[in-house]
PDB file of N, CA and C in Angstrom:
ATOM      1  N   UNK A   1       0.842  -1.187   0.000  1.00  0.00           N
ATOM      2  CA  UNK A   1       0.000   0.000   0.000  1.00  0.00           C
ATOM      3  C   UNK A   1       0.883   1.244   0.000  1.00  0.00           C
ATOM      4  N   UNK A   2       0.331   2.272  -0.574  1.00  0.00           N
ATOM      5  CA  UNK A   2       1.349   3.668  -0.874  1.00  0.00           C
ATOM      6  C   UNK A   2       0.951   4.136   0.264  1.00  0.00           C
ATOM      7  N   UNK A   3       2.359   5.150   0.243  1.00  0.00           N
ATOM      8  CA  UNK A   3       2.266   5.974   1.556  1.00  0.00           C
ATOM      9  C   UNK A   3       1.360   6.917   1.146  1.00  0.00           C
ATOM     10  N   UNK A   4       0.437   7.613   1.847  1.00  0.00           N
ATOM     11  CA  UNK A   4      -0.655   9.215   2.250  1.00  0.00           C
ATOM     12  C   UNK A   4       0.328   9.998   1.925  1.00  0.00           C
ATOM     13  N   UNK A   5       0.587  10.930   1.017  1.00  0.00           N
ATOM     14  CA  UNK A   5       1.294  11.949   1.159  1.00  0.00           C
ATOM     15  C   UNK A   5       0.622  13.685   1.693  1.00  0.00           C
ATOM     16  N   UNK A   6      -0.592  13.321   1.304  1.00  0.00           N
ATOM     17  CA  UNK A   6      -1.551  14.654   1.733  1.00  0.00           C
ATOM     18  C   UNK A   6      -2.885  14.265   1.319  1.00  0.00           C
ATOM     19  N   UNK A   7      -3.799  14.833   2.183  1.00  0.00           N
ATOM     20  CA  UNK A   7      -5.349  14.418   2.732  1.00  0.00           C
ATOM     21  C   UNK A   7      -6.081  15.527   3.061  1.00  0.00           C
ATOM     22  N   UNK A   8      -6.321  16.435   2.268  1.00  0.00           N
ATOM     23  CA  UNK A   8      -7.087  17.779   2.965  1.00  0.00           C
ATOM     24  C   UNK A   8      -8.027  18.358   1.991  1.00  0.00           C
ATOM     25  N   UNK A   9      -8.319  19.232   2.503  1.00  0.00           N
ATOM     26  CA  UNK A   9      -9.666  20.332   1.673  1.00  0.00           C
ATOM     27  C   UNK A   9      -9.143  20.581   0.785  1.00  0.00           C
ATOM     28  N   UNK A  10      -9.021  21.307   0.043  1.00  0.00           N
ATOM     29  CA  UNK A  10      -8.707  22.581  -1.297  1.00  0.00           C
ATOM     30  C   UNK A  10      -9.580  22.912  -2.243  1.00  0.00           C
ATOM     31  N   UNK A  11      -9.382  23.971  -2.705  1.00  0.00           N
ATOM     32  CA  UNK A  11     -10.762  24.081  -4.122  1.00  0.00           C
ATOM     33  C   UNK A  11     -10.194  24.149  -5.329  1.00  0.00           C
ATOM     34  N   UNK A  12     -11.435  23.771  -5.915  1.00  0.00           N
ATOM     35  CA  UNK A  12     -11.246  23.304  -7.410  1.00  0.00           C
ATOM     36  C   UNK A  12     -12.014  24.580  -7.882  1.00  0.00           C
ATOM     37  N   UNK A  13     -11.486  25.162  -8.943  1.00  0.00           N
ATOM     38  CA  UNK A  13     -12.163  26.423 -10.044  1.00  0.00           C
ATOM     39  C   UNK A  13     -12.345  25.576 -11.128  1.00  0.00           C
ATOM     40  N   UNK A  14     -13.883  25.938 -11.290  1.00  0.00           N
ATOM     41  CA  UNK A  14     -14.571  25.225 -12.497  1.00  0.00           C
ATOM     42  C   UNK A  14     -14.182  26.554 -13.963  1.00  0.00           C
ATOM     43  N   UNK A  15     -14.347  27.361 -13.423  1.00  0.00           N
ATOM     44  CA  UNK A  15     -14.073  28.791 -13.526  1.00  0.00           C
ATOM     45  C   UNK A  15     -13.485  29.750 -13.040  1.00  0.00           C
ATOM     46  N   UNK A  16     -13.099  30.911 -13.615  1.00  0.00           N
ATOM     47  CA  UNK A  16     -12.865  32.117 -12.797  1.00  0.00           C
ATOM     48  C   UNK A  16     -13.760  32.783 -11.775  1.00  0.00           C
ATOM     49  N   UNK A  17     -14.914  32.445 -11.847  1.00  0.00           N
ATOM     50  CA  UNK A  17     -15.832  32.849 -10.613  1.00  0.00           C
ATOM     51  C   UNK A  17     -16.500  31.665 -10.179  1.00  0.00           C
ATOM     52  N   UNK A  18     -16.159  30.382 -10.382  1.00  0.00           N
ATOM     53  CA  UNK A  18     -17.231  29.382  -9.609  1.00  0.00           C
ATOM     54  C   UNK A  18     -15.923  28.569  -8.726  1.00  0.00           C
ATOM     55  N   UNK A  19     -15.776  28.067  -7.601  1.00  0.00           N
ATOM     56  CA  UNK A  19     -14.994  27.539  -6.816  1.00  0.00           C
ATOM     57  C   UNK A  19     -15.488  26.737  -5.739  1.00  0.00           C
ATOM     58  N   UNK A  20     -15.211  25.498  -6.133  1.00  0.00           N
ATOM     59  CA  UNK A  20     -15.563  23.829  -5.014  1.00  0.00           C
ATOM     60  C   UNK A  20     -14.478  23.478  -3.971  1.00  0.00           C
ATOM     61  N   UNK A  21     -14.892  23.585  -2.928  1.00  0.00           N
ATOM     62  CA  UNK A  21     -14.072  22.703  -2.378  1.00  0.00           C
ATOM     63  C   UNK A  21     -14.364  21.275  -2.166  1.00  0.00           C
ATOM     64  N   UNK A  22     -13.111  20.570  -2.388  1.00  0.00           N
ATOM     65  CA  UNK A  22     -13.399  19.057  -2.395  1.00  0.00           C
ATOM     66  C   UNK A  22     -12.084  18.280  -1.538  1.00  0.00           C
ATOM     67  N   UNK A  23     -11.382  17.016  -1.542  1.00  0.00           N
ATOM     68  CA  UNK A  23     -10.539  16.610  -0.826  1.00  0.00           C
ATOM     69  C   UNK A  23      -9.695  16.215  -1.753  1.00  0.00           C
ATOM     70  N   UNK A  24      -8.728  16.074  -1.551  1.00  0.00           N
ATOM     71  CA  UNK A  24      -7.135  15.946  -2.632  1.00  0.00           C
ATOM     72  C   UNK A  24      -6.592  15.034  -1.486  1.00  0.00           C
ATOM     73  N   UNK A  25      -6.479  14.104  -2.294  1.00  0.00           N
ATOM     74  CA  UNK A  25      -5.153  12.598  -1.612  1.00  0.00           C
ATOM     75  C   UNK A  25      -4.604  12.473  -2.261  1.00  0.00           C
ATOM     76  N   UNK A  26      -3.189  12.567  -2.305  1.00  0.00           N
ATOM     77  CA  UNK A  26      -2.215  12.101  -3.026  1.00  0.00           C
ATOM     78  C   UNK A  26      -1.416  11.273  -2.644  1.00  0.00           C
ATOM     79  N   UNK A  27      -1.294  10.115  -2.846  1.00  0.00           N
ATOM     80  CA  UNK A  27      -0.024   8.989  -2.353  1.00  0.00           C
ATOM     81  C   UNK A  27       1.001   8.946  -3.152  1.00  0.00           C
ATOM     82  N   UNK A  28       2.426   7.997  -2.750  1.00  0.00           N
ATOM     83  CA  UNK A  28       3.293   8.058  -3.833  1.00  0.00           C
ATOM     84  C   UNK A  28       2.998   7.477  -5.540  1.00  0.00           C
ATOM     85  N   UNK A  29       1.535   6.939  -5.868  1.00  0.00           N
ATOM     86  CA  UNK A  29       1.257   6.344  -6.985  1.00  0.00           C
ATOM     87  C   UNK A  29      -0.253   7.425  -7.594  1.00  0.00           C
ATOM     88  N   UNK A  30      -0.514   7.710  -6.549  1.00  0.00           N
ATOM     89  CA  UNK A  30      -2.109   8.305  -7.089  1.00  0.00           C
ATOM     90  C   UNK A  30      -2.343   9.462  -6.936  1.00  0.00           C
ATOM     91  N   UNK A  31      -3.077   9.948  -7.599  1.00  0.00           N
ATOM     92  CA  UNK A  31      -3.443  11.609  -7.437  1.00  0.00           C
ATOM     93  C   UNK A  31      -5.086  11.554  -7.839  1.00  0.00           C
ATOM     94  N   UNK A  32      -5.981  11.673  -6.479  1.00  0.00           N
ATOM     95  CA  UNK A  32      -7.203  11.345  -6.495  1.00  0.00           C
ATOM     96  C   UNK A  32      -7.730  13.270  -5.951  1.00  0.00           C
ATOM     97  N   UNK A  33      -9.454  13.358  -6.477  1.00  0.00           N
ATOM     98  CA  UNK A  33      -9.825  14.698  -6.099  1.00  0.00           C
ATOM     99  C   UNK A  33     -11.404  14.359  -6.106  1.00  0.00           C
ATOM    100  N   UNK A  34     -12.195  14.454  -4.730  1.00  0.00           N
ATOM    101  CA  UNK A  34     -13.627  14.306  -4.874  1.00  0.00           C
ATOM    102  C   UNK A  34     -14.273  15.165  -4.125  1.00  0.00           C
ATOM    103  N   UNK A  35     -15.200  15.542  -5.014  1.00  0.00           N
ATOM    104  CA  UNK A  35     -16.201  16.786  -4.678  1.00  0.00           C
ATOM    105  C   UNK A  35     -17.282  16.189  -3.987  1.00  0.00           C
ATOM    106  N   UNK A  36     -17.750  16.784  -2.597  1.00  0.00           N
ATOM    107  CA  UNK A  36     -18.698  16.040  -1.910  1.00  0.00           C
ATOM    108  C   UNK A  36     -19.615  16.060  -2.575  1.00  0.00           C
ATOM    109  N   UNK A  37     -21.086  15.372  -2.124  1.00  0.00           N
ATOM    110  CA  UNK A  37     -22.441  15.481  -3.057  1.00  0.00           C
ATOM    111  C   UNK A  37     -22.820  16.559  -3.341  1.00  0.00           C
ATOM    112  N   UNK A  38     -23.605  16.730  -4.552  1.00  0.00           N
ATOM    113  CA  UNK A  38     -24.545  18.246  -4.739  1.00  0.00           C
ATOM    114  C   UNK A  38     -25.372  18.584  -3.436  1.00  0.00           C
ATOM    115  N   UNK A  39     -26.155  17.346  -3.156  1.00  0.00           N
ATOM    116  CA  UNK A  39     -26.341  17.816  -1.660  1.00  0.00           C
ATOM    117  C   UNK A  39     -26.401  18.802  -0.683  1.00  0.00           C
ATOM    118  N   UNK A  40     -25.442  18.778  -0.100  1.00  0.00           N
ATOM    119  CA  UNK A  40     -24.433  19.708   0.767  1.00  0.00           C
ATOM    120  C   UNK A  40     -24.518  20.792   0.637  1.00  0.00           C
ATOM    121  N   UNK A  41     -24.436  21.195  -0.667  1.00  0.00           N
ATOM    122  CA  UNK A  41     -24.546  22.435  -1.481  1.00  0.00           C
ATOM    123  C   UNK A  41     -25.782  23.301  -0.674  1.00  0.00           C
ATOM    124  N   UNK A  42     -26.728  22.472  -0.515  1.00  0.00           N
ATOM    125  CA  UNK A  42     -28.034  23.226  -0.230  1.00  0.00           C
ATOM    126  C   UNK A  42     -28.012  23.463   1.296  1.00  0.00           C
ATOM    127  N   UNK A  43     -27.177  23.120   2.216  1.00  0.00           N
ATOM    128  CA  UNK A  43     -27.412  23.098   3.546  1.00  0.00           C
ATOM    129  C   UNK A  43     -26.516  24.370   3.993  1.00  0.00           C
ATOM    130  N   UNK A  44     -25.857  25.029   3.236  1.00  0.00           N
ATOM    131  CA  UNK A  44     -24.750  25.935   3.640  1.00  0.00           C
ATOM    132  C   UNK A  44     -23.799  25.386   4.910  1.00  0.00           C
ATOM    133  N   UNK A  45     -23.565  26.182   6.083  1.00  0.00           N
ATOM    134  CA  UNK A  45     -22.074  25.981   6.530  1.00  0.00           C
ATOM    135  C   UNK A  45     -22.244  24.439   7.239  1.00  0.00           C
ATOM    136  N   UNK A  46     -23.926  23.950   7.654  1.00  0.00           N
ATOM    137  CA  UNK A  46     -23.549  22.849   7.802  1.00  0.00           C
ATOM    138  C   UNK A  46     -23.270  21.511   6.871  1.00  0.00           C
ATOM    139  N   UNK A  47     -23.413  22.106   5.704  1.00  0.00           N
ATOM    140  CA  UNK A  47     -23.589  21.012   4.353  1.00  0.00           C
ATOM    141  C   UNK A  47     -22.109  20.782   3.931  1.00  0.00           C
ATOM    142  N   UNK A  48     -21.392  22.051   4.154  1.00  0.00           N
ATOM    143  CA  UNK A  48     -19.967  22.179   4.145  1.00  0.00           C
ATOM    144  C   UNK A  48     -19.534  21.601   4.831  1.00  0.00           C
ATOM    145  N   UNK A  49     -19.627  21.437   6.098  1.00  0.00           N
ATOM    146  CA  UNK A  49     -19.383  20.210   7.340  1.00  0.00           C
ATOM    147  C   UNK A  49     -19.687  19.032   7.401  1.00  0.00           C
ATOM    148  N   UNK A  50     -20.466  18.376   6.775  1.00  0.00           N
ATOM    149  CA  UNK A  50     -20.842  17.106   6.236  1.00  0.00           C
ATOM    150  C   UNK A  50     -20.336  16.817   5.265  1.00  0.00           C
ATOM    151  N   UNK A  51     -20.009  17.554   4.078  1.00  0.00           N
ATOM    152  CA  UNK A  51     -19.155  17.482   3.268  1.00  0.00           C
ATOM    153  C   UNK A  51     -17.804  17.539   2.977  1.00  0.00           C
ATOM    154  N   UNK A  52     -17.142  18.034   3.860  1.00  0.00           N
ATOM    155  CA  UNK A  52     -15.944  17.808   4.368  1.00  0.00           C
ATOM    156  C   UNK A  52     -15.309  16.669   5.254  1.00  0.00           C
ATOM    157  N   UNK A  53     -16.417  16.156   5.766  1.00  0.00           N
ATOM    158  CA  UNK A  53     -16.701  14.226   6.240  1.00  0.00           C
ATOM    159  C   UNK A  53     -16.304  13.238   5.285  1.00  0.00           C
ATOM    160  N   UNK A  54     -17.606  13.504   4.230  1.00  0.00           N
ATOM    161  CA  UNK A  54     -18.205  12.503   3.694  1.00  0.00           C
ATOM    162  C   UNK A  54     -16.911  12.086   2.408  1.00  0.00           C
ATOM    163  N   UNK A  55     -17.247  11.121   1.976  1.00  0.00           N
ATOM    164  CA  UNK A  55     -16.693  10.279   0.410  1.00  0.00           C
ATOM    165  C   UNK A  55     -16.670  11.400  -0.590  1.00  0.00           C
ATOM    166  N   UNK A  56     -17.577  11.523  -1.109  1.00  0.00           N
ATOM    167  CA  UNK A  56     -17.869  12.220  -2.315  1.00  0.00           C
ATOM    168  C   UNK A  56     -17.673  10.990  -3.408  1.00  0.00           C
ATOM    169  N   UNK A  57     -18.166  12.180  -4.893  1.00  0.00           N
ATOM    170  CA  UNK A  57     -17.543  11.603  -5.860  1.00  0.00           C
ATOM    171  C   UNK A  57     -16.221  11.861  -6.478  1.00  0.00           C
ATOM    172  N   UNK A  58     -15.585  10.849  -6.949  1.00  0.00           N
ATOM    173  CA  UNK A  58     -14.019  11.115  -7.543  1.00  0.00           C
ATOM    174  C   UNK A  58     -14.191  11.750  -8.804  1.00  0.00           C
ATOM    175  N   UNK A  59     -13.557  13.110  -8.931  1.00  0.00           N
ATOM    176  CA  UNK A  59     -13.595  13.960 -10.209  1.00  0.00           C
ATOM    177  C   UNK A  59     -12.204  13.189 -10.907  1.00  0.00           C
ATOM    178  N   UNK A  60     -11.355  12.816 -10.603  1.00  0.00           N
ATOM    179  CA  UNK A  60      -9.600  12.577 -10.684  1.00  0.00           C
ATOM    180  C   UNK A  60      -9.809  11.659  -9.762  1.00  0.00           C
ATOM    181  N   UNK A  61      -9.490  10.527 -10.491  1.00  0.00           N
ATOM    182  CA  UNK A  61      -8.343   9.023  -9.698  1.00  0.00           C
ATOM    183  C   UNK A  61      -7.939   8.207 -10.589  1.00  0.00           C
ATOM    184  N   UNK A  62      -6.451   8.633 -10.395  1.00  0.00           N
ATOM    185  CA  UNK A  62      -5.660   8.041 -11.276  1.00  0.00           C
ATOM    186  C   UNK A  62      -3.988   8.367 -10.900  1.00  0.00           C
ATOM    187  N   UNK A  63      -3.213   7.091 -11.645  1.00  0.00           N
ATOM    188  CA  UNK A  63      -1.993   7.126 -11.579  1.00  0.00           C
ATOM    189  C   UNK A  63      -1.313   8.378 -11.863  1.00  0.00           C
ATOM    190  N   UNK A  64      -0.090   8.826 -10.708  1.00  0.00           N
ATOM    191  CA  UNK A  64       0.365  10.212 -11.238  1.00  0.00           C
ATOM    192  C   UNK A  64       1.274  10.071 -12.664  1.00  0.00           C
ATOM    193  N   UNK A  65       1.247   9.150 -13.056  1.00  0.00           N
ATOM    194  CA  UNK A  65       2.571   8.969 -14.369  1.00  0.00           C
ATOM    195  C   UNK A  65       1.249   8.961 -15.284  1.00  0.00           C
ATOM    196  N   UNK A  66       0.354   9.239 -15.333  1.00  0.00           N
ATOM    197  CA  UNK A  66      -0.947   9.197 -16.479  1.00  0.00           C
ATOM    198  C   UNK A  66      -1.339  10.726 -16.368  1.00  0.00           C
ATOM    199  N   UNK A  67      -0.698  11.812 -15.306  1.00  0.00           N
ATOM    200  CA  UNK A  67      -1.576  12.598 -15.101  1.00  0.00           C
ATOM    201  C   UNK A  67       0.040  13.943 -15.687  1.00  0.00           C
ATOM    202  N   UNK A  68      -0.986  15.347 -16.021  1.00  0.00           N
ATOM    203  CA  UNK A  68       0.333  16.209 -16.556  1.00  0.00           C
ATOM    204  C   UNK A  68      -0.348  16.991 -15.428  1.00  0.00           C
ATOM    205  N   UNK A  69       1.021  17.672 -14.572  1.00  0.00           N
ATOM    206  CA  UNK A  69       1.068  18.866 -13.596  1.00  0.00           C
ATOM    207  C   UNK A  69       1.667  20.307 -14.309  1.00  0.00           C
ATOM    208  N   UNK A  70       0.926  21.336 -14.233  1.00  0.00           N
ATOM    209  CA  UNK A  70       1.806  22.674 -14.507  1.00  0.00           C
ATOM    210  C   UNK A  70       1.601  23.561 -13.637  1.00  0.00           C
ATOM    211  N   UNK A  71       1.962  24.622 -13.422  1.00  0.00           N
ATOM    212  CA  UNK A  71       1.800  25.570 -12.592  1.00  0.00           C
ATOM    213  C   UNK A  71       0.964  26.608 -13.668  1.00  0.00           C
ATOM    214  N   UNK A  72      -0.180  27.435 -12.761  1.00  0.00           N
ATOM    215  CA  UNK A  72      -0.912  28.307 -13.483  1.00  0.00           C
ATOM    216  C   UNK A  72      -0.420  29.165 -13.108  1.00  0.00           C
ATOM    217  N   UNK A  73      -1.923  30.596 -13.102  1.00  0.00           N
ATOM    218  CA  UNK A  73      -1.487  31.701 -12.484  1.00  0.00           C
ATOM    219  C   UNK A  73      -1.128  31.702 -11.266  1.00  0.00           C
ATOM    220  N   UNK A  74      -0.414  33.145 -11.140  1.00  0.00           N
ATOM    221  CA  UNK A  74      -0.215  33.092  -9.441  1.00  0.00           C
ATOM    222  C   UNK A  74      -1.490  33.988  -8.964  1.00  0.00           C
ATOM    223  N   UNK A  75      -1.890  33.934  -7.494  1.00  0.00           N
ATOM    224  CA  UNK A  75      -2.705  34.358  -6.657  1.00  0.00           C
ATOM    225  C   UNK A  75      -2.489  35.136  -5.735  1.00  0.00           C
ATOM    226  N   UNK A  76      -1.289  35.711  -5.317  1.00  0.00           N
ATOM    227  CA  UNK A  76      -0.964  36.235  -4.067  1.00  0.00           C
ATOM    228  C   UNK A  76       0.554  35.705  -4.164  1.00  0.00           C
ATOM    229  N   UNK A  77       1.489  36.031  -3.174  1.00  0.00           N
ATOM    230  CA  UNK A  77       2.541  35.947  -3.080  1.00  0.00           C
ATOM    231  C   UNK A  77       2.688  34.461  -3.259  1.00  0.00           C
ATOM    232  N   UNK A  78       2.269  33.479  -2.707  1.00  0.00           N
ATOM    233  CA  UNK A  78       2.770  32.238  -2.084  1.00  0.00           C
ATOM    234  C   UNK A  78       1.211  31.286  -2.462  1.00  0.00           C
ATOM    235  N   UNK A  79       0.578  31.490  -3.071  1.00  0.00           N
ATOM    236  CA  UNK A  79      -0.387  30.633  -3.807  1.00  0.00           C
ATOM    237  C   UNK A  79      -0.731  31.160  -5.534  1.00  0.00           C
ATOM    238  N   UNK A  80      -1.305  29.531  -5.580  1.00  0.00           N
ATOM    239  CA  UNK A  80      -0.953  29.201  -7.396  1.00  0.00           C
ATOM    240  C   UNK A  80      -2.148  28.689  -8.426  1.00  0.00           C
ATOM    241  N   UNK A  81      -2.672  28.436  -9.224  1.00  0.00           N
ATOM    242  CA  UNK A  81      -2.950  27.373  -9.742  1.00  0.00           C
ATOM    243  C   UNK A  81      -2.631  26.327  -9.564  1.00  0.00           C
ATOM    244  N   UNK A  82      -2.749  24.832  -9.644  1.00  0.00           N
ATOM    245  CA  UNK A  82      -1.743  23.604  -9.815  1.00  0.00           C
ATOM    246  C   UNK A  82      -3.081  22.856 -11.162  1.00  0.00           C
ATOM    247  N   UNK A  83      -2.246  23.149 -12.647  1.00  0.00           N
ATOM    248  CA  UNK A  83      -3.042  22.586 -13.434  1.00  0.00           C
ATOM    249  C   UNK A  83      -3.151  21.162 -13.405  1.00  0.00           C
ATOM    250  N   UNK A  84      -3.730  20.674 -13.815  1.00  0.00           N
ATOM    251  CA  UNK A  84      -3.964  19.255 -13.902  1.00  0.00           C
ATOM    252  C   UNK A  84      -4.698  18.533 -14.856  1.00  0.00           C
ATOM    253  N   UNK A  85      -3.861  17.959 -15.687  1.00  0.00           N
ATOM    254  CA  UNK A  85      -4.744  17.500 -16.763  1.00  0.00           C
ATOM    255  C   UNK A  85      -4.327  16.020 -17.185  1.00  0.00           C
ATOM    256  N   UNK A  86      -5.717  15.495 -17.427  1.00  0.00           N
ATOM    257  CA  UNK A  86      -5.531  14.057 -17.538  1.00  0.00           C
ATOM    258  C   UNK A  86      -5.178  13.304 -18.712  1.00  0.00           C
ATOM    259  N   UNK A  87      -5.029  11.918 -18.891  1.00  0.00           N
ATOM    260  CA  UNK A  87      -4.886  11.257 -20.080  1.00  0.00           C
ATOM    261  C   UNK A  87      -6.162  11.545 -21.624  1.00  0.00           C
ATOM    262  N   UNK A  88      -7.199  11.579 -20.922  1.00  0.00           N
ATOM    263  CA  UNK A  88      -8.087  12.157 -21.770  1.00  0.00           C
ATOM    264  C   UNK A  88      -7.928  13.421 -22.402  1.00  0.00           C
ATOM    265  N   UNK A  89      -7.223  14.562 -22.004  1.00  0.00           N
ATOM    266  CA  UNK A  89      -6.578  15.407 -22.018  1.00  0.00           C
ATOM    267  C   UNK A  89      -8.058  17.070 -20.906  1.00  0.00           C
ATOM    268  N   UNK A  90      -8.902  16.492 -20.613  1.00  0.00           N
ATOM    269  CA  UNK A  90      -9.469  17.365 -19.319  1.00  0.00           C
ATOM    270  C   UNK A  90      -8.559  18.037 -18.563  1.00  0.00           C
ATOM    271  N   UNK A  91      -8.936  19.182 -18.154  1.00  0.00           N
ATOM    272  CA  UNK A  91      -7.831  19.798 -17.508  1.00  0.00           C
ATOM    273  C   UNK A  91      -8.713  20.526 -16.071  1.00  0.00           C
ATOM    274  N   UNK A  92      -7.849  20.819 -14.965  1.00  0.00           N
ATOM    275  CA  UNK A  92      -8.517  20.920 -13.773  1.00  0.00           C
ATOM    276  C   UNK A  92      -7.520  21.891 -12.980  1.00  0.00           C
ATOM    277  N   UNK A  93      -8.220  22.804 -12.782  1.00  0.00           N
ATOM    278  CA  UNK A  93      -7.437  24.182 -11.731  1.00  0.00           C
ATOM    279  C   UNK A  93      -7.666  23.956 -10.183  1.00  0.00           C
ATOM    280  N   UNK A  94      -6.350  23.612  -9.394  1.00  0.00           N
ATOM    281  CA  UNK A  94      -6.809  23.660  -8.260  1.00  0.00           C
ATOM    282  C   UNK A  94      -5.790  24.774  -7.185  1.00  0.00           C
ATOM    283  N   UNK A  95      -6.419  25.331  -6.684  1.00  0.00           N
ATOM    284  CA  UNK A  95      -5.809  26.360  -5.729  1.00  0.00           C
ATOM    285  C   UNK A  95      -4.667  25.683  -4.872  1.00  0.00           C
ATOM    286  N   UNK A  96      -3.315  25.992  -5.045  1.00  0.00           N
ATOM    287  CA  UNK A  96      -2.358  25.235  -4.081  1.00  0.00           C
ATOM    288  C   UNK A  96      -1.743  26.917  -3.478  1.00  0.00           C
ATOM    289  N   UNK A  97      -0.555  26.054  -2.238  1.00  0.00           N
ATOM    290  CA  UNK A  97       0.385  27.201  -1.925  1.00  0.00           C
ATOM    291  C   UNK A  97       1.603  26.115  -1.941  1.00  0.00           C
ATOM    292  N   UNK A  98       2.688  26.706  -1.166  1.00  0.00           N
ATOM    293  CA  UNK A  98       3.793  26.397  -1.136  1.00  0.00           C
ATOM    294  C   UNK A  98       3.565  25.380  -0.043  1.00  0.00           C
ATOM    295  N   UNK A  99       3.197  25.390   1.148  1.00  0.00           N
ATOM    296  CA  UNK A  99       2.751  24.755   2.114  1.00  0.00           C
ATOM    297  C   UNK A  99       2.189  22.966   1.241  1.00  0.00           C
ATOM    298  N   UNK A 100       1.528  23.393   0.237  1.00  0.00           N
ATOM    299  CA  UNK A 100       1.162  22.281   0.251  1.00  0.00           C
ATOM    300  C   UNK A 100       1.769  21.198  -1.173  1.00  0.00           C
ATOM    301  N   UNK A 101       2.720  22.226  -1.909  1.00  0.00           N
ATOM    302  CA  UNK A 101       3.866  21.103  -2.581  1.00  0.00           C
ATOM    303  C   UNK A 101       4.654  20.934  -2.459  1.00  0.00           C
ATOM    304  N   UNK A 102       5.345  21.404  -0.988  1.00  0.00           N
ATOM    305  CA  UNK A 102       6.299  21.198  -0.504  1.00  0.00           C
ATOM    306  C   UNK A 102       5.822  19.167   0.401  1.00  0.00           C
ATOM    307  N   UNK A 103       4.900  19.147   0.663  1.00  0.00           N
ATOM    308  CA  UNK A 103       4.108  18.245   1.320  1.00  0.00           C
ATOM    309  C   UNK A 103       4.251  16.631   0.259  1.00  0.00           C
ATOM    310  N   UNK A 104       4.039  17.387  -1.324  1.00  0.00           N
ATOM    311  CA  UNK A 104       4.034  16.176  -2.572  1.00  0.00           C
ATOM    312  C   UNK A 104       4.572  16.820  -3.608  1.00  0.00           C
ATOM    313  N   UNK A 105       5.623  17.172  -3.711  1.00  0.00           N
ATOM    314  CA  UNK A 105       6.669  17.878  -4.378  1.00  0.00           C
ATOM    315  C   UNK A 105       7.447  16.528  -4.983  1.00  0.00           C
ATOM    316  N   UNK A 106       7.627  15.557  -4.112  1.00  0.00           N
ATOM    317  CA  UNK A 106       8.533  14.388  -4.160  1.00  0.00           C
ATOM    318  C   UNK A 106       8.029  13.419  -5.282  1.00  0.00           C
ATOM    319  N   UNK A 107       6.700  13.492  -5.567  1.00  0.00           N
ATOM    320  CA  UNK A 107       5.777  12.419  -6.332  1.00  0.00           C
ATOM    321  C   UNK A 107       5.395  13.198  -7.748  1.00  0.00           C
ATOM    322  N   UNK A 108       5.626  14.589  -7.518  1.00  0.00           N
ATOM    323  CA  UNK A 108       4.692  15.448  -8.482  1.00  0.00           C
ATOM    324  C   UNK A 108       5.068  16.446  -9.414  1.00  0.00           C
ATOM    325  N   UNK A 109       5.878  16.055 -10.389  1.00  0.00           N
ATOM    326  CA  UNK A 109       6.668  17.102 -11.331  1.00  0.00           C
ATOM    327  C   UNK A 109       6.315  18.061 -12.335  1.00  0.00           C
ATOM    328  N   UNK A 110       6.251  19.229 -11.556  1.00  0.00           N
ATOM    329  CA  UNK A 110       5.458  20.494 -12.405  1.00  0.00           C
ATOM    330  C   UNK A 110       6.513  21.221 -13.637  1.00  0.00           C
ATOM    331  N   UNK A 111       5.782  21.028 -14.574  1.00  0.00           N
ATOM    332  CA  UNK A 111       6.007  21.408 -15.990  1.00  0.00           C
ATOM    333  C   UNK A 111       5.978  23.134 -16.133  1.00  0.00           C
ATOM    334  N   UNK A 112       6.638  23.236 -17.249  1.00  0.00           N
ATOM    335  CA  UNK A 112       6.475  24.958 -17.384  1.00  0.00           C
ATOM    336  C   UNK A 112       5.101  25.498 -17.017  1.00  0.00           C
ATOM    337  N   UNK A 113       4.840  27.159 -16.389  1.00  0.00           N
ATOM    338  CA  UNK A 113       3.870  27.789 -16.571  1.00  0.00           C
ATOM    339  C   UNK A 113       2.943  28.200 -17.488  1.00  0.00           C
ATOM    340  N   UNK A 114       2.014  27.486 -16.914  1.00  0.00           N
ATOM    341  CA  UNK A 114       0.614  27.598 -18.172  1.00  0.00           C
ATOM    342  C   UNK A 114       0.061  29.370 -18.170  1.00  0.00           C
ATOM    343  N   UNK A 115      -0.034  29.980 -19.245  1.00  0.00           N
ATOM    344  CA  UNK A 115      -1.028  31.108 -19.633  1.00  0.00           C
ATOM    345  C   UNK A 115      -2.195  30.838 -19.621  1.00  0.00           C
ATOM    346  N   UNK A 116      -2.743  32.109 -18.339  1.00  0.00           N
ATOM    347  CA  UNK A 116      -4.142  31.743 -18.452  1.00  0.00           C
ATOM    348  C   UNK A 116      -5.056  33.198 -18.932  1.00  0.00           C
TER     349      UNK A 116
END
């Protein structure tokens, strides 16, 4: 079994103005991302709290050697984009900082900066 390398919240931009938070696990083989139920959605801060529990569904699960990493825009001093795009070639914006590829930096090799 792979080691957990990171297990937490973060959000996903569907868009420039729409933003999910969902859970990001990354082990040394996988790079998984699931958005809790639509659900949740409707309950506000406690739906967010149940949803930050629960499973969800997997938007991304899959091997990191199947998956392309780039760095997007920047956000502030010390947070980023982290693009992500799959074998299908789908692509997926998720809000990182330094804090947290310093964490899976070791598994996860970011490619030149994408123009957004």
């Amino acid at each position: 079994m792979a080691q957990e390398l990171f297990n937490k919240q973060i959000m996903w931009y569907k868009s420039k103005l729409q933003a999910f938070a969902g859970r990001m696990i990354v082990t040394e083989e996988r790079f998984t991302f699931s958005k809790p139920p639509k659900w949740t959605l409707a309950l506000g801060a406690i739906g967010a709290l149940i949803g930050a529990t629960s499973k969800g569904k997997p938007m991304i699960d899959d091997e990191i050697k199947n998956l392309k990493f780039s760095r997007g825009r920047d956000l502030g001093k010390k947070s980023y984009m982290l693009n992500v795009t799959d074998a299908s070639g789908k692509s997926y914006d998720f809000l990182v900082d330094d804090k947290i590829m310093d964490q899976i930096k070791s598994v996860i090799q970011i490619e030149a900066a994408v123009e957004a």
